[in-house]
C-alpha atoms as a PDB file:
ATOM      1  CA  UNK A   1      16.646 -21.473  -4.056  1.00  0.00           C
ATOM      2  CA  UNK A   2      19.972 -22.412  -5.377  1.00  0.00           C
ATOM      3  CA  UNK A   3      21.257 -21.958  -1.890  1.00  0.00           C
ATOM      4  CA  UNK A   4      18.231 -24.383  -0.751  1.00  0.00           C
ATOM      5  CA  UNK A   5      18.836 -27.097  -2.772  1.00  0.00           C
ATOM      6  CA  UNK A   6      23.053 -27.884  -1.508  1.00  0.00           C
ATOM      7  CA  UNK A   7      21.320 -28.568   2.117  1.00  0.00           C
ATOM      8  CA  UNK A   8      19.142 -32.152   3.008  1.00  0.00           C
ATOM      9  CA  UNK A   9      17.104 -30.582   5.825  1.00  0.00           C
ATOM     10  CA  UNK A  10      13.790 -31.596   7.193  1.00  0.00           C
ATOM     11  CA  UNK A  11      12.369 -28.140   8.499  1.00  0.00           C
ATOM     12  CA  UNK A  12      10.468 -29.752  11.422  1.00  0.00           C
ATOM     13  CA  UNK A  13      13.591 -31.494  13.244  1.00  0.00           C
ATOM     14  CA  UNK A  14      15.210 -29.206  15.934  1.00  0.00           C
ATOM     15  CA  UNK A  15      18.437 -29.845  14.939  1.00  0.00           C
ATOM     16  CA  UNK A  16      21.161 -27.970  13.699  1.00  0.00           C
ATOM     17  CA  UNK A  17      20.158 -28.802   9.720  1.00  0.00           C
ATOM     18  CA  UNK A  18      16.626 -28.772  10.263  1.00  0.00           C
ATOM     19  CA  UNK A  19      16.747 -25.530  11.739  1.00  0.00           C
ATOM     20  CA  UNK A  20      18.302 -23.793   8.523  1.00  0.00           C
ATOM     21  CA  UNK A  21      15.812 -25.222   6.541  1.00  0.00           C
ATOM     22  CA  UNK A  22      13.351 -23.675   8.885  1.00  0.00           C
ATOM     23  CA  UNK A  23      14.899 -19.864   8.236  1.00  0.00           C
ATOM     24  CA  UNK A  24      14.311 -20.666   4.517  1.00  0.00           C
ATOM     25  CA  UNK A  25      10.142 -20.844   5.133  1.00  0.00           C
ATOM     26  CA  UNK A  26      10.622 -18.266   8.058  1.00  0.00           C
ATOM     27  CA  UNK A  27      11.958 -15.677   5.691  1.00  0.00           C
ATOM     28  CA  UNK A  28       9.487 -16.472   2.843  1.00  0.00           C
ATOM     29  CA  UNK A  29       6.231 -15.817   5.368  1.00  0.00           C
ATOM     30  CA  UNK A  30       7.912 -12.884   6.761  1.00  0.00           C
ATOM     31  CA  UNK A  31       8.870 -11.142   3.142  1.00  0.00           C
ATOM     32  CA  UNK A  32       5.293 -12.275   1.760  1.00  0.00           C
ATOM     33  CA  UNK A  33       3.406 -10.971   4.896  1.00  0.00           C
ATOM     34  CA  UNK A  34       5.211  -7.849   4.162  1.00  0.00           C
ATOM     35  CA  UNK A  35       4.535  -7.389   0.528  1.00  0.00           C
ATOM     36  CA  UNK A  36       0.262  -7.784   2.096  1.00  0.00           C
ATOM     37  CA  UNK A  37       0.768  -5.745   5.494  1.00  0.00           C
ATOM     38  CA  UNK A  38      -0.135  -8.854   7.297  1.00  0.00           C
ATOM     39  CA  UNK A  39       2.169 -10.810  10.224  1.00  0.00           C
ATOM     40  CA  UNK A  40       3.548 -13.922   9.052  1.00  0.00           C
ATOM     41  CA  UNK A  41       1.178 -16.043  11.485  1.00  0.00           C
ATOM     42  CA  UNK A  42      -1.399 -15.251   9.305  1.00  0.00           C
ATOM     43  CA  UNK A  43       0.435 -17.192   6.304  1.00  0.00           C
ATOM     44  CA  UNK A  44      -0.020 -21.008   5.936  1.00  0.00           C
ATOM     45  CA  UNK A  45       2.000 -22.508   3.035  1.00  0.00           C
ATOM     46  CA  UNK A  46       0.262 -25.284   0.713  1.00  0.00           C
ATOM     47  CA  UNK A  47       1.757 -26.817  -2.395  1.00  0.00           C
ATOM     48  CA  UNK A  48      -0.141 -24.088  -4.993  1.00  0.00           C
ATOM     49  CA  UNK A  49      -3.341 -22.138  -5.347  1.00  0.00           C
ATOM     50  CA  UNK A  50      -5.221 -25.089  -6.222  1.00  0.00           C
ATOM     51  CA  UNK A  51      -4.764 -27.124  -2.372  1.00  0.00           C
ATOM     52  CA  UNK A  52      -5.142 -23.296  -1.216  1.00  0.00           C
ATOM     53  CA  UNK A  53      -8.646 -22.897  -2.705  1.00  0.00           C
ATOM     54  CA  UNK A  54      -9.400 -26.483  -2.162  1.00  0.00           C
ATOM     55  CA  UNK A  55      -8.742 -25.848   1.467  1.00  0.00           C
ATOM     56  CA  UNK A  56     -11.293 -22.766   1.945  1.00  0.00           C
ATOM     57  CA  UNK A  57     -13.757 -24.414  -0.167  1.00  0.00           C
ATOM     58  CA  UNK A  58     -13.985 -27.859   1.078  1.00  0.00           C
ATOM     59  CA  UNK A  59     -13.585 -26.362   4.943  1.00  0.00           C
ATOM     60  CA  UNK A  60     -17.338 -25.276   4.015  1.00  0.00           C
ATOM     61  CA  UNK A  61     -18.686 -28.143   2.755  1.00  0.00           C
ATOM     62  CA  UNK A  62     -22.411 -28.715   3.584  1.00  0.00           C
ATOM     63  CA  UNK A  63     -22.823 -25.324   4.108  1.00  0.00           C
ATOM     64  CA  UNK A  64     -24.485 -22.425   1.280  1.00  0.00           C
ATOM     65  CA  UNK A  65     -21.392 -21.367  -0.507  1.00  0.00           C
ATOM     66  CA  UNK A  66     -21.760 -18.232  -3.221  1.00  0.00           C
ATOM     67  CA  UNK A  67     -18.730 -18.568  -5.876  1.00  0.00           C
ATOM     68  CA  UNK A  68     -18.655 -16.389  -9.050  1.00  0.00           C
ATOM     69  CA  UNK A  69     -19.887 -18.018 -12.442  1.00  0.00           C
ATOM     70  CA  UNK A  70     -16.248 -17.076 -14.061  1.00  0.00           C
ATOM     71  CA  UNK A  71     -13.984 -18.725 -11.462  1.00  0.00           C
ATOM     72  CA  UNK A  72     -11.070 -20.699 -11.496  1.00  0.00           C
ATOM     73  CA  UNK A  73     -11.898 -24.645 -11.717  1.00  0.00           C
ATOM     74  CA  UNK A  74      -9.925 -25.536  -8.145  1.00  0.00           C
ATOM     75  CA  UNK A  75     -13.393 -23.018  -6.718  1.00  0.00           C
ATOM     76  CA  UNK A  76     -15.811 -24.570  -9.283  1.00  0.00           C
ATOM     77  CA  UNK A  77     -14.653 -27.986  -9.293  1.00  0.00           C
ATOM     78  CA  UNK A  78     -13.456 -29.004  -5.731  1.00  0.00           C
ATOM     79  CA  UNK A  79     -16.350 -31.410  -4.923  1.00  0.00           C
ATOM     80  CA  UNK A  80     -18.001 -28.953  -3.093  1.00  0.00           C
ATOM     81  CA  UNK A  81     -21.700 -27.986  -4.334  1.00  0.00           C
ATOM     82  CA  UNK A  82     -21.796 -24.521  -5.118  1.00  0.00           C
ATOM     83  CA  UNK A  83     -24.296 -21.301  -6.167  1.00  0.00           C
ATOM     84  CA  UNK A  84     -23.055 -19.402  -9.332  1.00  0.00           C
ATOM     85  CA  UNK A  85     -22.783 -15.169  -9.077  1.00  0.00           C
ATOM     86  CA  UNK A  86     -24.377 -13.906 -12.620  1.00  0.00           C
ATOM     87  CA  UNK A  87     -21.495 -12.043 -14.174  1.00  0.00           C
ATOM     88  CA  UNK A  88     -22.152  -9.280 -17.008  1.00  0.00           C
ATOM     89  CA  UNK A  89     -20.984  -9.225 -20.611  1.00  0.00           C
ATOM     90  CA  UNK A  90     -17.591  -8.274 -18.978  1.00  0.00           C
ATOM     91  CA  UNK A  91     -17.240 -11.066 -16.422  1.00  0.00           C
ATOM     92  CA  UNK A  92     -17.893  -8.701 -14.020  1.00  0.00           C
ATOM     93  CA  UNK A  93     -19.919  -9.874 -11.015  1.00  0.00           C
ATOM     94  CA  UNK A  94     -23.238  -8.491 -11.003  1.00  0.00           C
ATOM     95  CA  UNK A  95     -23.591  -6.676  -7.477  1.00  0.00           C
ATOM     96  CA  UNK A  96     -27.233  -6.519  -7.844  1.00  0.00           C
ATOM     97  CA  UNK A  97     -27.681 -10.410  -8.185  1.00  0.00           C
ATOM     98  CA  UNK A  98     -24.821 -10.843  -5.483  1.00  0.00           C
ATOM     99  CA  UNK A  99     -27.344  -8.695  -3.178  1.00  0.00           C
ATOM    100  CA  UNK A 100     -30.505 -10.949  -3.900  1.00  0.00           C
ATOM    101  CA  UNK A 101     -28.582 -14.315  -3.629  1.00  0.00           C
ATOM    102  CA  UNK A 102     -27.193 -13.192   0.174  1.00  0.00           C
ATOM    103  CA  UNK A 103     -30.768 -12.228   0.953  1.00  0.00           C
ATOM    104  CA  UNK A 104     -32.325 -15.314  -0.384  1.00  0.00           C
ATOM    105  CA  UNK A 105     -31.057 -17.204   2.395  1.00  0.00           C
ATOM    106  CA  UNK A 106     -28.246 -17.808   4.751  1.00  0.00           C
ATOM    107  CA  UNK A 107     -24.268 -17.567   3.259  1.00  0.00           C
ATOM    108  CA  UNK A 108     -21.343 -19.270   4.568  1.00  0.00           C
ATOM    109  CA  UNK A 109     -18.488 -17.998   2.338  1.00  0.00           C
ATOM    110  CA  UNK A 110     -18.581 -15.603  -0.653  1.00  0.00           C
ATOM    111  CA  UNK A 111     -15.656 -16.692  -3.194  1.00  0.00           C
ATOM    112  CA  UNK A 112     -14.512 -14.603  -6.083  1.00  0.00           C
ATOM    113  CA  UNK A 113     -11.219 -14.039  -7.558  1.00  0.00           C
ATOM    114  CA  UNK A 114      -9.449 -10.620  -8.118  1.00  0.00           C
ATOM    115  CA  UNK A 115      -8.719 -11.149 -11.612  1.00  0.00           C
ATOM    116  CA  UNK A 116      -9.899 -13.382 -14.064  1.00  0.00           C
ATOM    117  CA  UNK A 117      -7.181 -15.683 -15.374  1.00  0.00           C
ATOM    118  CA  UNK A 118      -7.866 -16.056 -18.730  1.00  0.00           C
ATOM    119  CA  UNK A 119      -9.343 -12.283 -19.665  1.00  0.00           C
ATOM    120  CA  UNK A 120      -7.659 -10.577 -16.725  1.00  0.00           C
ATOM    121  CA  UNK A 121     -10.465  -8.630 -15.747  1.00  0.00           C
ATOM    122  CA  UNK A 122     -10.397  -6.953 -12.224  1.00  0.00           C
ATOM    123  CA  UNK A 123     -13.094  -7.950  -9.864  1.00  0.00           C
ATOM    124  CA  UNK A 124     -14.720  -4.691  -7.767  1.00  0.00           C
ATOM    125  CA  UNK A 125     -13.575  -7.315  -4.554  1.00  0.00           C
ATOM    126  CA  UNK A 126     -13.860  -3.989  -2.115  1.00  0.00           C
ATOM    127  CA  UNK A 127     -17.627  -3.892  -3.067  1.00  0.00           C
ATOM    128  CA  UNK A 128     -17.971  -7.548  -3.119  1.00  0.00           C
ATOM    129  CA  UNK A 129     -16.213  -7.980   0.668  1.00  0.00           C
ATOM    130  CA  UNK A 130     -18.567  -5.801   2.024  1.00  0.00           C
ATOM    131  CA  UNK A 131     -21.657  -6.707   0.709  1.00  0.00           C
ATOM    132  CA  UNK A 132     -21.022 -10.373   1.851  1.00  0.00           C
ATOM    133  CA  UNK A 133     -19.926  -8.827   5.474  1.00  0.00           C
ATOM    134  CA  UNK A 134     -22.878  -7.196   5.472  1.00  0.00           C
ATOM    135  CA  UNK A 135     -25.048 -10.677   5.377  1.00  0.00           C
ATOM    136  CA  UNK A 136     -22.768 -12.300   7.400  1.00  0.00           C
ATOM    137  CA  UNK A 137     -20.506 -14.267   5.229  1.00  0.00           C
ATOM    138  CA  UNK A 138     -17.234 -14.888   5.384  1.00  0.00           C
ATOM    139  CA  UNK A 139     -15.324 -13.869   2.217  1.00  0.00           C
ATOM    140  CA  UNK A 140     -12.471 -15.844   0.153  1.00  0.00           C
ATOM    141  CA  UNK A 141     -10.604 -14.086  -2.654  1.00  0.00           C
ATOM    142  CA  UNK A 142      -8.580 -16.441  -5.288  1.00  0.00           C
ATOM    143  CA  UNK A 143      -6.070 -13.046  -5.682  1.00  0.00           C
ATOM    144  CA  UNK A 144      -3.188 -15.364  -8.100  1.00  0.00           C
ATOM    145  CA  UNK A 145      -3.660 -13.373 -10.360  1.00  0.00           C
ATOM    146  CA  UNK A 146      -3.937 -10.019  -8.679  1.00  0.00           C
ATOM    147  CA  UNK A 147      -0.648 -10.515  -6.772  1.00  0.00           C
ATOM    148  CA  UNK A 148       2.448  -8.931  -8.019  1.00  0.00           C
ATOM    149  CA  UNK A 149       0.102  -7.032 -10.800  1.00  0.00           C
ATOM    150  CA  UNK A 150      -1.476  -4.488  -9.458  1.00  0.00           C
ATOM    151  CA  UNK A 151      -1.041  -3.238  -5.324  1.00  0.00           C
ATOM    152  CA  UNK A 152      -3.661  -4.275  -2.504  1.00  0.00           C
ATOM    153  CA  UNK A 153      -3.283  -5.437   0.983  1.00  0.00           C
ATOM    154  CA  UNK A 154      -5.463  -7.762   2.805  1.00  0.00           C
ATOM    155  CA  UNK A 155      -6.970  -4.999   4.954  1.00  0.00           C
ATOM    156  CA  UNK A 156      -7.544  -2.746   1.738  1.00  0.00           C
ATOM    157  CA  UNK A 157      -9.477  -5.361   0.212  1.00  0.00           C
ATOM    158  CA  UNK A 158     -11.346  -6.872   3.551  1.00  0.00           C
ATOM    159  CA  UNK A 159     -10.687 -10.180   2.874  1.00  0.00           C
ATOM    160  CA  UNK A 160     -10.929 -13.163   5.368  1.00  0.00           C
ATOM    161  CA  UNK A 161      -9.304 -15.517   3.313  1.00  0.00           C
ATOM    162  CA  UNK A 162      -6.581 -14.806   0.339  1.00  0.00           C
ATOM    163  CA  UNK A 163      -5.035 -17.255  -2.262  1.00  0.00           C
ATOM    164  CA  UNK A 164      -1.781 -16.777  -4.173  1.00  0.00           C
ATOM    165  CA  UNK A 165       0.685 -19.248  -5.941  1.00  0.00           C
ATOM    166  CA  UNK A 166       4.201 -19.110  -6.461  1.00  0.00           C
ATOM    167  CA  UNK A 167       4.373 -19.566 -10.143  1.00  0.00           C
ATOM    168  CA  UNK A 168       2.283 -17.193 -10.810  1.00  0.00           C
ATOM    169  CA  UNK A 169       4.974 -14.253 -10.043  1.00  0.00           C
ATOM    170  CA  UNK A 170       7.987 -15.697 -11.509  1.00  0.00           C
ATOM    171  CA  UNK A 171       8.717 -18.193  -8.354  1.00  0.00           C
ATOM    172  CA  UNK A 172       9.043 -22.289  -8.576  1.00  0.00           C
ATOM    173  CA  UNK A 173       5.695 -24.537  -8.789  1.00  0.00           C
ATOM    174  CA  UNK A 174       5.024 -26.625  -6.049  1.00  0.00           C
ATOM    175  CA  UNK A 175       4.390 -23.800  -3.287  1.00  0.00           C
ATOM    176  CA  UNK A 176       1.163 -21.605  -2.599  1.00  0.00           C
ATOM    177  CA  UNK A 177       0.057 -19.910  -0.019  1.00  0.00           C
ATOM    178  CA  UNK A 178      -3.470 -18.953   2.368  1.00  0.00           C
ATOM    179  CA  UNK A 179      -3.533 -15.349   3.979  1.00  0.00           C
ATOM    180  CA  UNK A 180      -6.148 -15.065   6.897  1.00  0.00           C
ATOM    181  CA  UNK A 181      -7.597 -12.294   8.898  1.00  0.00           C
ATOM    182  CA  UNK A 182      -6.592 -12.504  12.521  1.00  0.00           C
ATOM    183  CA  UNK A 183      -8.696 -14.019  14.967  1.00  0.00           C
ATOM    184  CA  UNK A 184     -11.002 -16.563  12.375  1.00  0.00           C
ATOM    185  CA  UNK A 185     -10.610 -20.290  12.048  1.00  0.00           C
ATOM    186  CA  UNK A 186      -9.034 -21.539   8.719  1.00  0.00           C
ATOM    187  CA  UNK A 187     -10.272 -25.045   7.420  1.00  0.00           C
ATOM    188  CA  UNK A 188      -7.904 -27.785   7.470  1.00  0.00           C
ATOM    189  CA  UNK A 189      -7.476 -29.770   4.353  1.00  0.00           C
ATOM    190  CA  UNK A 190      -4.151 -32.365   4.849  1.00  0.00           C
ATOM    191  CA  UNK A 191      -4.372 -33.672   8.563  1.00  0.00           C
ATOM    192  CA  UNK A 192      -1.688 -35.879   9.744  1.00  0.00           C
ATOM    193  CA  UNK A 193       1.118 -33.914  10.973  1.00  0.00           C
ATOM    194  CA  UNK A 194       2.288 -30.688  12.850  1.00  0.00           C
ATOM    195  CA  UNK A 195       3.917 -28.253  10.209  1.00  0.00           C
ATOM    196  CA  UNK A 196       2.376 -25.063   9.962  1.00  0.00           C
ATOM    197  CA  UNK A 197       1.292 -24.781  12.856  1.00  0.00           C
ATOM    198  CA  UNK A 198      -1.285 -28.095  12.744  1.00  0.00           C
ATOM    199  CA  UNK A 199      -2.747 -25.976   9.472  1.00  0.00           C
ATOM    200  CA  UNK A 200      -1.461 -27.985   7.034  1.00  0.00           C
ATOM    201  CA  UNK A 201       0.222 -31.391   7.538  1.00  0.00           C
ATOM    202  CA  UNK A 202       3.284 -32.812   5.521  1.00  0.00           C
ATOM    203  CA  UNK A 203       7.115 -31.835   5.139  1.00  0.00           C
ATOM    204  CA  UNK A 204       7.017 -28.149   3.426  1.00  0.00           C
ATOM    205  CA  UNK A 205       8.642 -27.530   0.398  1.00  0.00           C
ATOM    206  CA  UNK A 206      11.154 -25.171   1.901  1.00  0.00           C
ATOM    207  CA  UNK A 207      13.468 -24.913  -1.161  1.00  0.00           C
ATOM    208  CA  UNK A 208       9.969 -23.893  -3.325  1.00  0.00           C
ATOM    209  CA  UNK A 209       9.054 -21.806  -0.265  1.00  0.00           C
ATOM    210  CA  UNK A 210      12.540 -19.970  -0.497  1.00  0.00           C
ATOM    211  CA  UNK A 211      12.257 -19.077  -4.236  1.00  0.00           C
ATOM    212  CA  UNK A 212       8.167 -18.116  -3.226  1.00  0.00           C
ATOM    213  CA  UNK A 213       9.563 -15.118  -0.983  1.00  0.00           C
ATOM    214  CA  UNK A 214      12.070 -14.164  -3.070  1.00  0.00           C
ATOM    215  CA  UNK A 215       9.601 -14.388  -5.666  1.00  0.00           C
ATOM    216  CA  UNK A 216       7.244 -12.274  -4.119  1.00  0.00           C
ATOM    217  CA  UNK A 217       9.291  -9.073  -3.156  1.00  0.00           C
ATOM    218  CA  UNK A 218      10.570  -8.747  -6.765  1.00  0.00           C
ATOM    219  CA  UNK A 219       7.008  -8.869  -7.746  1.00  0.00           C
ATOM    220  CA  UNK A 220       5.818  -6.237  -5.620  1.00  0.00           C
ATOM    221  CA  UNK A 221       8.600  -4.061  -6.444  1.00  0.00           C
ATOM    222  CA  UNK A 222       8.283  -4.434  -9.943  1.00  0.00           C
ATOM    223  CA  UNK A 223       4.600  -3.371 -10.103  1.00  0.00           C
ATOM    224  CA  UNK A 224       5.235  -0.437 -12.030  1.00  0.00           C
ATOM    225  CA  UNK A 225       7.409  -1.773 -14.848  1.00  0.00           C
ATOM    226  CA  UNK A 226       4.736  -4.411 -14.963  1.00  0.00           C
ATOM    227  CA  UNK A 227       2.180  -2.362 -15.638  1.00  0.00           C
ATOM    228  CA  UNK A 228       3.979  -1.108 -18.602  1.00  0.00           C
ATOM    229  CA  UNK A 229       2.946  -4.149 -20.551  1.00  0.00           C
ATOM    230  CA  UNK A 230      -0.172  -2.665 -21.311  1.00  0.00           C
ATOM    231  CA  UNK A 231       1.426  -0.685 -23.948  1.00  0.00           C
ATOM    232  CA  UNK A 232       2.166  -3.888 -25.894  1.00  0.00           C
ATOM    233  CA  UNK A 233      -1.486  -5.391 -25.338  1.00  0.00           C
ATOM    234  CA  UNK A 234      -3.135  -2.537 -26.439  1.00  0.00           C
ATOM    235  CA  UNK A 235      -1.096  -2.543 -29.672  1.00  0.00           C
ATOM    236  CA  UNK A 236      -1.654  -6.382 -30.159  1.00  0.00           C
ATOM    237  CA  UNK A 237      -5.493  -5.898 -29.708  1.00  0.00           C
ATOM    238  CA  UNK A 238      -6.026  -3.101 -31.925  1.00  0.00           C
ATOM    239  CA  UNK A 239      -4.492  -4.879 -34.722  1.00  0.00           C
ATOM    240  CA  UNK A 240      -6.734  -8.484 -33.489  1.00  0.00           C
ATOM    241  CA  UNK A 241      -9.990  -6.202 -33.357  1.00  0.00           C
ATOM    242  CA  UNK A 242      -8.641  -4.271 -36.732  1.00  0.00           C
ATOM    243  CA  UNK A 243      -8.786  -7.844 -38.054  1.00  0.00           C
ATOM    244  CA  UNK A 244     -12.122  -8.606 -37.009  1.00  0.00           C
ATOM    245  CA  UNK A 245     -10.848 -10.550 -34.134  1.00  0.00           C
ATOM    246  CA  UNK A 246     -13.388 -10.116 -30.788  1.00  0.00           C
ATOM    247  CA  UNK A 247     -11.605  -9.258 -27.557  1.00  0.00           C
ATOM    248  CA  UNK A 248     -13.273 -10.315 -24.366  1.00  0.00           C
ATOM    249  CA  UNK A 249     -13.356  -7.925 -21.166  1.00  0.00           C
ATOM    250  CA  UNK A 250     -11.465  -4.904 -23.262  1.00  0.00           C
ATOM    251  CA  UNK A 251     -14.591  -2.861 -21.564  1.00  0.00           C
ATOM    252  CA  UNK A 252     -13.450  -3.028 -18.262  1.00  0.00           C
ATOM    253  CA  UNK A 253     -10.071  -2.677 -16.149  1.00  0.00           C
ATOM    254  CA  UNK A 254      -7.774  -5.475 -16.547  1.00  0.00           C
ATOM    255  CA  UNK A 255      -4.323  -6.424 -15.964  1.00  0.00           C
ATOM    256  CA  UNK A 256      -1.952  -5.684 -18.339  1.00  0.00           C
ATOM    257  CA  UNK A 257      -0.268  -9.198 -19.350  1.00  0.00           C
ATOM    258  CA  UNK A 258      -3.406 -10.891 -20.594  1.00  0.00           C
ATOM    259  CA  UNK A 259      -5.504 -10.911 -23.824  1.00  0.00           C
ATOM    260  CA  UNK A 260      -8.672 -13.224 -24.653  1.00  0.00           C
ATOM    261  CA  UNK A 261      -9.974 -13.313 -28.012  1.00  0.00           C
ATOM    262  CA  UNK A 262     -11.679 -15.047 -30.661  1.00  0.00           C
ATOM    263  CA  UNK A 263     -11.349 -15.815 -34.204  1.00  0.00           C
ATOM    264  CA  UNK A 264     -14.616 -15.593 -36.449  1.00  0.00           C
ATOM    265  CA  UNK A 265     -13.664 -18.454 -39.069  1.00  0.00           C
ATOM    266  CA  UNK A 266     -10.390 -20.335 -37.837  1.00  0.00           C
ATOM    267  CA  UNK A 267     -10.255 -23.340 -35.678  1.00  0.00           C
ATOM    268  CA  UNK A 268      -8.346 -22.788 -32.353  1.00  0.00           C
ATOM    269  CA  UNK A 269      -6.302 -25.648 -32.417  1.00  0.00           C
ATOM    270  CA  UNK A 270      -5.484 -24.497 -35.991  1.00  0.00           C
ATOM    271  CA  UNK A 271      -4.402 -21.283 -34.775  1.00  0.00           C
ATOM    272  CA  UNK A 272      -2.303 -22.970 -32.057  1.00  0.00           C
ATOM    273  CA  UNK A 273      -0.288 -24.476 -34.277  1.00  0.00           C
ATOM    274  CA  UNK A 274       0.794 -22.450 -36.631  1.00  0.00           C
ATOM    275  CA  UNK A 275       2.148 -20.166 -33.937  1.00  0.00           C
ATOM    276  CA  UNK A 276       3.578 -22.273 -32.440  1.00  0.00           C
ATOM    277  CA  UNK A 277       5.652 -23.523 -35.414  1.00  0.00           C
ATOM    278  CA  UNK A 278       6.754 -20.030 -35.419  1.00  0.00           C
ATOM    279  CA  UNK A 279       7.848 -19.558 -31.823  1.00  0.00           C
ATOM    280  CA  UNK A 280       4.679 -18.094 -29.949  1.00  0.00           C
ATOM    281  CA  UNK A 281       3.448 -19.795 -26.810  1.00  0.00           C
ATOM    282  CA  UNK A 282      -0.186 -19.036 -26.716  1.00  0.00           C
ATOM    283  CA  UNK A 283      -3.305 -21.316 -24.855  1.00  0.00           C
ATOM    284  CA  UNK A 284      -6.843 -21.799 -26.203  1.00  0.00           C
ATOM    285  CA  UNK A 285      -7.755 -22.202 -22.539  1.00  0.00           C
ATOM    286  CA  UNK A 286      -6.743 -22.347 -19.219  1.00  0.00           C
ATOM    287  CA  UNK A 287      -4.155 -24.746 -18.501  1.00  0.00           C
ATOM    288  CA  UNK A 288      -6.252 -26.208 -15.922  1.00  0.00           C
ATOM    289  CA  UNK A 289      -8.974 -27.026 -18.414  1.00  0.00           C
ATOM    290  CA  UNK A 290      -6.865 -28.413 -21.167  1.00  0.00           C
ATOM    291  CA  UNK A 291      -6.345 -31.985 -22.386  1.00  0.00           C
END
């Protein structure tokens, strides 16, 4: 990124400058396609996971749309009218009321993310892929989450559309990122100009795009140490449930850098506070659904 930033390059222009800039988001959808066994024309670049969902979701406007109940607010919120997927006490997407939804009439797009981003619960998205194939509905996963936590590919979870965001892995904000199967027609969101191959008009971030790839294969390669986190949250949640503290999704398989729980008698906000005063960062929300 650093490397980036000490050039002024437009990555559209043919010349000389605009050129390097173009190697910057060249190598970023090649290293990304990579790290999901896809080829990098099956990337399109946005400015984060929110356009990205945005995109998928409003490119099916007017049409019967099936989201789950527990998803991120850029799916349940982008001016798009929706059905809910029942989830279980878990957050867990109930398969059975999945089935009778897709039978109860005619189903665009099936949305539901990987993992949950504020309990980190894992989706069964296999299952969930080929039910809705199986009605004839295309399917969208929101993986931001997932990616650089735990390993899939887009073949191994037989998805038509993936989501992931830069941020979420370590990398700069400002840069996100749609996956596609081959052969199927991606909405279009920003019109108005030629980048990405007419997918997604305006000048790309290429210096966010750089630090997105790099971003990305340290992710993926990290996996492992990653997952050693859940040593700490399982410590941390035995003492919160020791305490009489609730902790949401600890039922099912989850990723291993999130915990959700509740206090029986003190205020959030309260809580917020007073840790932060002492140095810990923690949210009583989503970002995304904060003040």
């Amino acid at each position: 990124m650093c490397d980036a930033m000490e050039i002024t390059s437009n990555p559209s222009s043919i010349h000389a400058d605009g050129r390097l800039g173009r190697k910057y988001i060249e190598t970023a959808r090649r290293v990304i396609g990579e790290t999901l066994d896809v080829s990098p024309n099956q990337i399109i670049f946005t400015a984060g996971a929110t356009e990205a969902n945005n995109t998928i979701i409003k490119g099916f406007a007017g049409k019967r749309l099936l989201v789950g109940a527990t998803e991120h607010l850029s799916v349940l919120e982008s001016g798009v009218p929706v059905t809910s997927i029942p989830v279980d006490e878990n957050g867990i997407i109930k398969l059975n009321e999945l089935e009778n939804l897709l039978r109860a009439g005619e189903t665009s797009l099936v949305s539901v993310m990987y993992v949950n981003n504020e309990t980190g619960v894992i989706q069964p998205i296999a299952d969930i892929a080929v039910m809705a194939h199986q009605y004839g509905a295309l399917f969208h996963c929101d993986a931001v989450q997932a990616y650089g936590r735990i390993p899939f590919t887009r073949e191994s979870i037989n998805a038509d559309f993936i989501t992931i965001s830069s941020h979420k892995i370590g990398g700069p904000m400002g840069a996100g990122a749609i996956i596609f199967k081959p052969q199927i027609n991606v909405p279009i969101l920003l019109h108005g100009g030629g980048q990405e191959r007419r997918q997604r008009a305006g000048t790309e971030n290429f210096m966010a795009i750089a630090g997105f790839g790099a971003a990305s294969a340290e992710a993926i390669n990290n996996i492992p140490e990653f997952k050693k986190l859940s040593q700490w949250r399982d410590q941390i949640e035995t003492q919160l449930i020791t305490d009489g503290c609730p902790v949401f999704g600890n039922n099912a398989s989850r990723v291993s850098n999130t915990i959700c729980f509740s206090h029986p008698t003190k205020d959030s906000q309260t809580m917020l506070m007073a840790l932060d005063m002492n140095g810990v960062s923690m949210s009583s929300g989503s970002a995304c659904s904060s003040g």
